[in-house]
C-alpha atoms as a PDB file:
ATOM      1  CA  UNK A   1       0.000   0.000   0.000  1.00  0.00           C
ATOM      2  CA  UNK A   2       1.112   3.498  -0.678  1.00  0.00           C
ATOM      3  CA  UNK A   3       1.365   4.293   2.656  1.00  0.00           C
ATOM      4  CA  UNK A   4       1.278   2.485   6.450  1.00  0.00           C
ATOM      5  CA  UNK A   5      -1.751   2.280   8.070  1.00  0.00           C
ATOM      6  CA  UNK A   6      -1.842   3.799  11.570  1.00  0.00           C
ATOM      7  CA  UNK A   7      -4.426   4.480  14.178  1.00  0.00           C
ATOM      8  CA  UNK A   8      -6.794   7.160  14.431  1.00  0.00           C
ATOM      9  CA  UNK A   9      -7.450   9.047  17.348  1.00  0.00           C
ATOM     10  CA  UNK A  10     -10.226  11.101  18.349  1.00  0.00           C
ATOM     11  CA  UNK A  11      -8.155  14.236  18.751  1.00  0.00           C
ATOM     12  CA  UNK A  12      -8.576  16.810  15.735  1.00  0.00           C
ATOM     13  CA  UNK A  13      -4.394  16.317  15.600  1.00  0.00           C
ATOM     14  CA  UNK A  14      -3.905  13.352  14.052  1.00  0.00           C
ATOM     15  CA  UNK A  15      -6.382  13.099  11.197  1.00  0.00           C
ATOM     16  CA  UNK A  16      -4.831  10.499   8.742  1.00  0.00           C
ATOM     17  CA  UNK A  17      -4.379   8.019  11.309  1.00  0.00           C
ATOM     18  CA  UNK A  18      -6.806   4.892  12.253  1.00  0.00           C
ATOM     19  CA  UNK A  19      -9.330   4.751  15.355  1.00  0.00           C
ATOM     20  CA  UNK A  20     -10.621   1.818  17.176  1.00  0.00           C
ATOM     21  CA  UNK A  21     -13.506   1.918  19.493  1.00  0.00           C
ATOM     22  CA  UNK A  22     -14.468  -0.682  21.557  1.00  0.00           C
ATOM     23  CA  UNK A  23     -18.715  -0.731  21.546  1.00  0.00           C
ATOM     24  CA  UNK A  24     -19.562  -4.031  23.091  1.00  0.00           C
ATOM     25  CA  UNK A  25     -16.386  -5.679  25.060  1.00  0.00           C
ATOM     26  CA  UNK A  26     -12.787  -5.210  24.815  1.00  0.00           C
ATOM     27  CA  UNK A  27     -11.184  -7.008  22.150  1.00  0.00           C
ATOM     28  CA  UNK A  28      -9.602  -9.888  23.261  1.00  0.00           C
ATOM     29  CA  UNK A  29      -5.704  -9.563  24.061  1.00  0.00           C
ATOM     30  CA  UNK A  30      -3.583 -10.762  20.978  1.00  0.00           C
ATOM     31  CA  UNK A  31      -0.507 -12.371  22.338  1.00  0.00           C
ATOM     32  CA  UNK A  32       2.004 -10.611  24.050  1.00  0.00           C
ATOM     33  CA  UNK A  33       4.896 -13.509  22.218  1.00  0.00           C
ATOM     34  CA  UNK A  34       6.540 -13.482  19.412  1.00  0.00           C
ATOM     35  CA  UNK A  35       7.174 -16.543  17.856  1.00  0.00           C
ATOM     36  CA  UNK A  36       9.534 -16.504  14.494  1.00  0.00           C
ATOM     37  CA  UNK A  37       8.779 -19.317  12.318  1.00  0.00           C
ATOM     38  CA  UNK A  38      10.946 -19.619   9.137  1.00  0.00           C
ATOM     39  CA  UNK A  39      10.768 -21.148   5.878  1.00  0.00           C
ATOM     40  CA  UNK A  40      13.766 -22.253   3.381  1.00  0.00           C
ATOM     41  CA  UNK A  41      13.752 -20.485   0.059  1.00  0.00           C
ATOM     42  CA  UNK A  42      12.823 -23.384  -1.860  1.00  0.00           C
ATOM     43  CA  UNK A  43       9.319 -23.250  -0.104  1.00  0.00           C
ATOM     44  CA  UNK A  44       8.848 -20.010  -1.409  1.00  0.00           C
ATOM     45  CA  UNK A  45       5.399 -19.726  -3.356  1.00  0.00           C
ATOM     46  CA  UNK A  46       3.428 -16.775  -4.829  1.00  0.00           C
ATOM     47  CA  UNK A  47       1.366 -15.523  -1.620  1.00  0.00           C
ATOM     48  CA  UNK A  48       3.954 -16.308   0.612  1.00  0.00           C
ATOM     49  CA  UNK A  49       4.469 -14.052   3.514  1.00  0.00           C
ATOM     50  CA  UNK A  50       8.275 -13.037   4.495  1.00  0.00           C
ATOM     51  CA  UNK A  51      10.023 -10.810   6.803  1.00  0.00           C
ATOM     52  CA  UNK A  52      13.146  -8.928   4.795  1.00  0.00           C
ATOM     53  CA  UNK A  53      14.993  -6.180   6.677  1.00  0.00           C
ATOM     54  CA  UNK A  54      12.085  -6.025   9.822  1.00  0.00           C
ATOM     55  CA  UNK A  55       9.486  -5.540   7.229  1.00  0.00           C
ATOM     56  CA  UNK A  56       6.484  -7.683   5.933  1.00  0.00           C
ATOM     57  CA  UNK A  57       6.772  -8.581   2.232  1.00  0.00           C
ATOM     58  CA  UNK A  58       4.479 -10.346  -0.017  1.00  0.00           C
ATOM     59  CA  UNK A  59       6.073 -12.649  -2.593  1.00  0.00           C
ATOM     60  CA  UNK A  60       4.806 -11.807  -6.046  1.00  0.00           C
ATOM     61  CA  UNK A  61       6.453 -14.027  -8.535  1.00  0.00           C
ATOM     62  CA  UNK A  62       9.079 -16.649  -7.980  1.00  0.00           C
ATOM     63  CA  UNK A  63      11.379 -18.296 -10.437  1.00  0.00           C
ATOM     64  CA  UNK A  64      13.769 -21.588  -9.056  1.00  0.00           C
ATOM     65  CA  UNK A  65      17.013 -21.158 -11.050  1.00  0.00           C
ATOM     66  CA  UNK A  66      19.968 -23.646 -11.685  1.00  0.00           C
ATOM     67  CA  UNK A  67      22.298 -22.285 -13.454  1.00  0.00           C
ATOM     68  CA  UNK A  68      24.950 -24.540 -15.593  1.00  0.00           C
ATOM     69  CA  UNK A  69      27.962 -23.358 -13.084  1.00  0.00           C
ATOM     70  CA  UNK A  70      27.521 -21.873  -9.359  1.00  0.00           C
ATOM     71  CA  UNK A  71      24.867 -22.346  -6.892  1.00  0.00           C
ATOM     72  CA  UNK A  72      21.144 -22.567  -7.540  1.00  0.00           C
ATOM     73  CA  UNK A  73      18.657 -19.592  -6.732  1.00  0.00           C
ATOM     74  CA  UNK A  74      15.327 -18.293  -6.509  1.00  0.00           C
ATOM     75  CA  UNK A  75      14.244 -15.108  -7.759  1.00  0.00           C
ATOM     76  CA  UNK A  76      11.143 -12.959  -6.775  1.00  0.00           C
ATOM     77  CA  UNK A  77       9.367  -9.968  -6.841  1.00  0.00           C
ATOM     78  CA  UNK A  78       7.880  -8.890  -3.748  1.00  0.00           C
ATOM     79  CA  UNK A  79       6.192  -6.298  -2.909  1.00  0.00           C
ATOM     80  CA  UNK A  80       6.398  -4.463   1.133  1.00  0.00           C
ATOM     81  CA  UNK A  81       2.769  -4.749   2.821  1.00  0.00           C
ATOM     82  CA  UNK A  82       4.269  -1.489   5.115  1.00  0.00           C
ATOM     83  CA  UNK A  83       5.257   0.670   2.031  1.00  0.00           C
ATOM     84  CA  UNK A  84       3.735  -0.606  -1.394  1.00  0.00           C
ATOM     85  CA  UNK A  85       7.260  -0.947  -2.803  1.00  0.00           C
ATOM     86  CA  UNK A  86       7.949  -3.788  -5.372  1.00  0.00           C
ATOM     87  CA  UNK A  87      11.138  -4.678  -5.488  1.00  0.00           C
ATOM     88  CA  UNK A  88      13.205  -7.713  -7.026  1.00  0.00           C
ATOM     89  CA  UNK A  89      15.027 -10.219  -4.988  1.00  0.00           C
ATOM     90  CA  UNK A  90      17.496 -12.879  -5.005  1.00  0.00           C
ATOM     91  CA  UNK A  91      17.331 -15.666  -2.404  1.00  0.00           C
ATOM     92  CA  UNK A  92      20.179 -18.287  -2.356  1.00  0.00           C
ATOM     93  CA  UNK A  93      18.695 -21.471  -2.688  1.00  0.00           C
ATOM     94  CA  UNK A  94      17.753 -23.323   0.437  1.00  0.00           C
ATOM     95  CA  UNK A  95      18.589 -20.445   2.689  1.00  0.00           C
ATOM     96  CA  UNK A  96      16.319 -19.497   6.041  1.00  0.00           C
ATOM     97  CA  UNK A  97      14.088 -16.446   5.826  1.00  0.00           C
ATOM     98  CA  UNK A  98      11.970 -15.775   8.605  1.00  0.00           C
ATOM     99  CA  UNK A  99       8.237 -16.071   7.787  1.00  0.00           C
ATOM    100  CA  UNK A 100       6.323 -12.511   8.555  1.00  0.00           C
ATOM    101  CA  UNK A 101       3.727 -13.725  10.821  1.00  0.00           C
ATOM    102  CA  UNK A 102       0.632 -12.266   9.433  1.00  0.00           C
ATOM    103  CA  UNK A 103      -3.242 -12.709  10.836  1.00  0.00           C
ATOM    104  CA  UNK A 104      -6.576 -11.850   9.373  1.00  0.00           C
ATOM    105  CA  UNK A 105      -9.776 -10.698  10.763  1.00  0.00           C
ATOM    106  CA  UNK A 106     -13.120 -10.797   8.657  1.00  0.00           C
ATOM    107  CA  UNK A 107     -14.705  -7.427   9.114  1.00  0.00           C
ATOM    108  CA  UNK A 108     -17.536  -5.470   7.582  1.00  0.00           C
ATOM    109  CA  UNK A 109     -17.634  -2.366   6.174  1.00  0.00           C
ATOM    110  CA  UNK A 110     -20.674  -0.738   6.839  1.00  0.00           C
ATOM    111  CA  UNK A 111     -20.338   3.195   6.005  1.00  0.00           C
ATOM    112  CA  UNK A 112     -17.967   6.145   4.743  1.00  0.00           C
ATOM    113  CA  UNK A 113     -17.512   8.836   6.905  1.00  0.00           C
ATOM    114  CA  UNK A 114     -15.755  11.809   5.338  1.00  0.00           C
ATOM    115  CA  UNK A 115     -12.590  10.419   3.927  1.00  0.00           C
ATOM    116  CA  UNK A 116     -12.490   7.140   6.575  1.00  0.00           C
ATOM    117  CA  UNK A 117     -14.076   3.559   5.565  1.00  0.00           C
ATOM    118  CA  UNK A 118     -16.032   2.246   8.780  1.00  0.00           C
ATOM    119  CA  UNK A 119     -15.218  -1.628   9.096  1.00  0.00           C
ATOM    120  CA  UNK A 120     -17.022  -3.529  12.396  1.00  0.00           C
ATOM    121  CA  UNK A 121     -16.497  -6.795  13.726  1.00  0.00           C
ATOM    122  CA  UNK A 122     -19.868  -8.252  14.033  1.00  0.00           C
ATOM    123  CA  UNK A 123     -19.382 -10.125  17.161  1.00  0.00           C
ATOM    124  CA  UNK A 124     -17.519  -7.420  19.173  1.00  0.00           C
ATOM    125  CA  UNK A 125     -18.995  -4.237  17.436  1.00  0.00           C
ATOM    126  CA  UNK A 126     -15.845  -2.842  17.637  1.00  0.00           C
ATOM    127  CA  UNK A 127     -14.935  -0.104  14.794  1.00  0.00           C
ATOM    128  CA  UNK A 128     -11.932  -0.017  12.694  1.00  0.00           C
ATOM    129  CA  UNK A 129     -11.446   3.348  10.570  1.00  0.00           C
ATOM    130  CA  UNK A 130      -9.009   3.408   7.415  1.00  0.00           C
ATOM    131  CA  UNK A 131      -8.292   6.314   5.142  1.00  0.00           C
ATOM    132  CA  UNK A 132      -9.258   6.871   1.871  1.00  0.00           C
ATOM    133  CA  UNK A 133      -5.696   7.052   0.823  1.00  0.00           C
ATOM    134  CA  UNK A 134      -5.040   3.254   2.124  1.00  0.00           C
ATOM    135  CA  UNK A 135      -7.804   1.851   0.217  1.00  0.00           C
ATOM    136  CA  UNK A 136      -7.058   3.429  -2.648  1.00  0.00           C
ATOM    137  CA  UNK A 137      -8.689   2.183  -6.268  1.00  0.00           C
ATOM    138  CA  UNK A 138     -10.440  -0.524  -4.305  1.00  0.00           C
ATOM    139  CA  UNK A 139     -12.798   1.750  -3.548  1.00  0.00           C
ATOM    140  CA  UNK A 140     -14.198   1.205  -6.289  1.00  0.00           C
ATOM    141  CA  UNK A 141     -15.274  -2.600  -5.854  1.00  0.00           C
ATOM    142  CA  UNK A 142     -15.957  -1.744  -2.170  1.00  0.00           C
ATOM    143  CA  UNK A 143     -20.208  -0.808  -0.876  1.00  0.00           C
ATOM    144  CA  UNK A 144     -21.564  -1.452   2.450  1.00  0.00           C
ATOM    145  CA  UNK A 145     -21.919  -4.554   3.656  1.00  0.00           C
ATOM    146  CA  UNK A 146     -19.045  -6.308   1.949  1.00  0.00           C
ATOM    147  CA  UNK A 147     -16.490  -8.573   4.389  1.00  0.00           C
ATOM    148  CA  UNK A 148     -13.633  -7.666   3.788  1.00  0.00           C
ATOM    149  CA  UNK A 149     -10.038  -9.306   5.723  1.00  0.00           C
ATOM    150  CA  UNK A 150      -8.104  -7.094   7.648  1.00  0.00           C
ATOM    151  CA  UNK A 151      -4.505  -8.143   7.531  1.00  0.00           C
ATOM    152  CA  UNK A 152      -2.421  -7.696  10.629  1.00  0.00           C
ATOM    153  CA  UNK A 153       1.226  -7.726  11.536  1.00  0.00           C
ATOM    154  CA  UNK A 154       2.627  -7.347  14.634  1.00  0.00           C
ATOM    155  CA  UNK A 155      -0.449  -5.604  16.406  1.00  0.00           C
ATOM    156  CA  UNK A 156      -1.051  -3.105  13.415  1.00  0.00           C
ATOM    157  CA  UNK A 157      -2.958  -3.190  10.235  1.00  0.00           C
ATOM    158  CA  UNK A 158      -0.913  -3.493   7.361  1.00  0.00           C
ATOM    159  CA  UNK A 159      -3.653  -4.287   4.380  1.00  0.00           C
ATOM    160  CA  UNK A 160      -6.931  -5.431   3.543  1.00  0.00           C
ATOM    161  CA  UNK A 161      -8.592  -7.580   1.202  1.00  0.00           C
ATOM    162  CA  UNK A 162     -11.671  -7.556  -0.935  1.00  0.00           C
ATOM    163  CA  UNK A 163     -13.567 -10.822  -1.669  1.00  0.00           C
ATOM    164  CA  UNK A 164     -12.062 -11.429  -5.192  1.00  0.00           C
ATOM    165  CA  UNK A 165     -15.683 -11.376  -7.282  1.00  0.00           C
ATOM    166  CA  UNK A 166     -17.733  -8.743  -5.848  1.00  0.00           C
ATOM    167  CA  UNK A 167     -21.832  -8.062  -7.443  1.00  0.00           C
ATOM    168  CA  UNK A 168     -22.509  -4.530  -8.262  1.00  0.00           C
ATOM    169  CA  UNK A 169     -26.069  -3.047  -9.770  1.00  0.00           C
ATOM    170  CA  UNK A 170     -25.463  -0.988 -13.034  1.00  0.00           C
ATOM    171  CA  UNK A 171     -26.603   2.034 -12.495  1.00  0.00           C
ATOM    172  CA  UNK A 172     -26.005   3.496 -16.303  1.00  0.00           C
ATOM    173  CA  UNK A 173     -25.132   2.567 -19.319  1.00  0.00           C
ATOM    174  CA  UNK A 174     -26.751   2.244 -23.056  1.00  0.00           C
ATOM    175  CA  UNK A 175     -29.676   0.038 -23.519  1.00  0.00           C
ATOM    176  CA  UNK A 176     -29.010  -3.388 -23.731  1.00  0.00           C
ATOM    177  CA  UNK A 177     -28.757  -5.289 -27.858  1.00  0.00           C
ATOM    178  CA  UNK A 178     -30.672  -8.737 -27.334  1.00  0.00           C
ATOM    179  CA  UNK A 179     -29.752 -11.608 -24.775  1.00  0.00           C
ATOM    180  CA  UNK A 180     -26.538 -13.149 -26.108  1.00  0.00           C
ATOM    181  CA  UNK A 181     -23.158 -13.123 -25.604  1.00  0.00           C
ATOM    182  CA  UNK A 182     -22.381 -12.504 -28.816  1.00  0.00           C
ATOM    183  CA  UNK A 183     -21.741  -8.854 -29.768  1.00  0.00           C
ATOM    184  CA  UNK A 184     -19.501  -5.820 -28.899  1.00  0.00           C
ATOM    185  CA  UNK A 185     -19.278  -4.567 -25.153  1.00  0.00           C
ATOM    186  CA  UNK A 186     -19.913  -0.967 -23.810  1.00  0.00           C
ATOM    187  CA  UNK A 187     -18.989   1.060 -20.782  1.00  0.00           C
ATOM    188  CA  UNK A 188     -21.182   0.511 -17.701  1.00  0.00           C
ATOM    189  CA  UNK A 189     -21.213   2.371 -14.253  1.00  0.00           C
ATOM    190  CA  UNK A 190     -22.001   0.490 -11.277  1.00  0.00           C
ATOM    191  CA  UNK A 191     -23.340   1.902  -7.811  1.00  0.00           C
ATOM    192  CA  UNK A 192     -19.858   2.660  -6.511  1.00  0.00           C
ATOM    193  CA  UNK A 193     -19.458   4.884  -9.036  1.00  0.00           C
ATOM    194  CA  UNK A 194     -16.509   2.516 -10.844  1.00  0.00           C
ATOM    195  CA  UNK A 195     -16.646   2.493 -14.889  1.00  0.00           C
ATOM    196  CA  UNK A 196     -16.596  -1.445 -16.094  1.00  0.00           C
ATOM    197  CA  UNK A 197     -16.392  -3.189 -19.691  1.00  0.00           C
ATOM    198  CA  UNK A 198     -19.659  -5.310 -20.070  1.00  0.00           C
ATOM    199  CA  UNK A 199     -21.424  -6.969 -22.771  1.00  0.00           C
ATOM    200  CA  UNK A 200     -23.247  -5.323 -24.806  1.00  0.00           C
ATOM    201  CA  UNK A 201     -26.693  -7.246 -23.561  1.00  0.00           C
ATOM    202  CA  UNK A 202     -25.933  -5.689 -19.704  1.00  0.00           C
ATOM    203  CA  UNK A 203     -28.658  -3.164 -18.890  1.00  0.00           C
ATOM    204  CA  UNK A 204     -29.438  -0.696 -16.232  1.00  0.00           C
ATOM    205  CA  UNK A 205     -30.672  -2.529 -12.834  1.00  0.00           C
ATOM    206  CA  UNK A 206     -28.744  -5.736 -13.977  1.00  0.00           C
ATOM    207  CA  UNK A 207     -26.122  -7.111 -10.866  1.00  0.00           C
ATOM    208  CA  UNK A 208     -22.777  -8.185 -12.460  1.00  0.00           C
ATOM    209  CA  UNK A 209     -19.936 -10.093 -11.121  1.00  0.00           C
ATOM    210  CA  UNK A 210     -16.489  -8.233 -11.080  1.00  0.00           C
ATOM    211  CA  UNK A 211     -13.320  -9.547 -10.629  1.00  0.00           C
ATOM    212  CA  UNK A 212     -11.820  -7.303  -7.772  1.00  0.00           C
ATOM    213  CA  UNK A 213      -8.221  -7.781  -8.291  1.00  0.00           C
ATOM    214  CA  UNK A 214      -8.707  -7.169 -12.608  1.00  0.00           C
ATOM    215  CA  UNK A 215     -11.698  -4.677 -12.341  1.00  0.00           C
ATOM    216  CA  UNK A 216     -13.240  -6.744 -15.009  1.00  0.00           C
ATOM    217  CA  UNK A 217     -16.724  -8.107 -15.673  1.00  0.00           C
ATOM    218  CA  UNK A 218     -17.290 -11.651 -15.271  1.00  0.00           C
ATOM    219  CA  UNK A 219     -20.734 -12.580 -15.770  1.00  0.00           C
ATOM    220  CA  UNK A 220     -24.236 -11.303 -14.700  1.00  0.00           C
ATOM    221  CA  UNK A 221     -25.745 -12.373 -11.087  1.00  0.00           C
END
């Protein structure tokens, strides 16, 4: 992400941080250990979660390379959960790197207030607030009531993810040609105010399925 996400507090001083409030009971207490866990380099996978220089990274791409002469090596691109940075990196082949220990916590959001995306546990009530500039172009996918997963790393948020195919109500867009699949496409806005490729068949009122991590249309609901 383009920038770390931090917590909010109440006072008119800190406005691009993240607040949360406690409505129901206290959250229960995460644990006050750290364990370490590592993996070897040859375990690394697309998804995988590493710690690199005291910061969380999330593996990208990964190649295994054996080369005719010298020692064998992966290579990745990974990208920092704390920054947004992609960078590429080399990783001698069998080698320890300590695994970035990484929970999530299904939350929904449930409303927009100013610049800050409400998200509340539904069995604590308890209110998470991130800013507009951490969620960034997911916005666009993202309407109340959605679950969404909080990532966390040690005791802060560091990320969030949408559910991958997300159904949106076109709220504009030409009248529909027939009921086929065959034909052109057209633009279509959707009730979160996103622009989306459809078929030229979608019409206005129609719920489509959108890939969240493409932006693009997948079928009708």
């Amino acid at each position: 992400m383009a920038s770390s996400l931090r917590h909010l507090s109440t006072s008119a001083a800190a406005p691009h941080s993240f607040h949360r409030l406690s409505l129901a009971r206290p959250p229960p207490l995460r644990s006050r250990l750290t364990r370490v866990y590592a993996l070897s380099s040859n375990d690394i996978r697309v998804g995988s979660n590493i710690e690199v220089d005291g910061a969380p990274w999330k593996v990208l791409e990964f190649l295994h390379v054996k080369p005719g002469k010298g020692a064998a090596f992966v290579r990745t691109k990974m990208r920092n959960y704390i920054t947004g940075n992609t960078v590429d990196k080399t990783f001698r082949a069998g080698s320890t790197i300590p695994e970035a220990s990484i929970s999530k916590e299904t939350k929904q959001f449930t409303y927009k207030d100013g610049s800050q995306f409400v998200f509340m546990d539904l069995t604590s009530f308890e209110e998470t607030r991130l800013n507009e500039s951490d969620v960034g172009d997911r916005q666009k996918w993202l309407k109340e009531g959605m679950d969404c997963n909080l990532l966390y790393w040690n005791g802060r948020i560091i990320d969030f993810d949408l559910p991958i195919t997300v159904r949106l109500t076109v709220t504009d867009t030409d009248p529909g040609q027939g009921d086929s699949a065959q034909g052109g496409t057209k633009p279509a806005t959707v009730e979160t105010g996103a622009v989306v490729t459809v078929p030229s068949f979608v019409n206005v009122g129609d719920d489509i399925l959108i890939d969240s991590r493409t932006g693009q249309y997948m079928n009708r609901a």
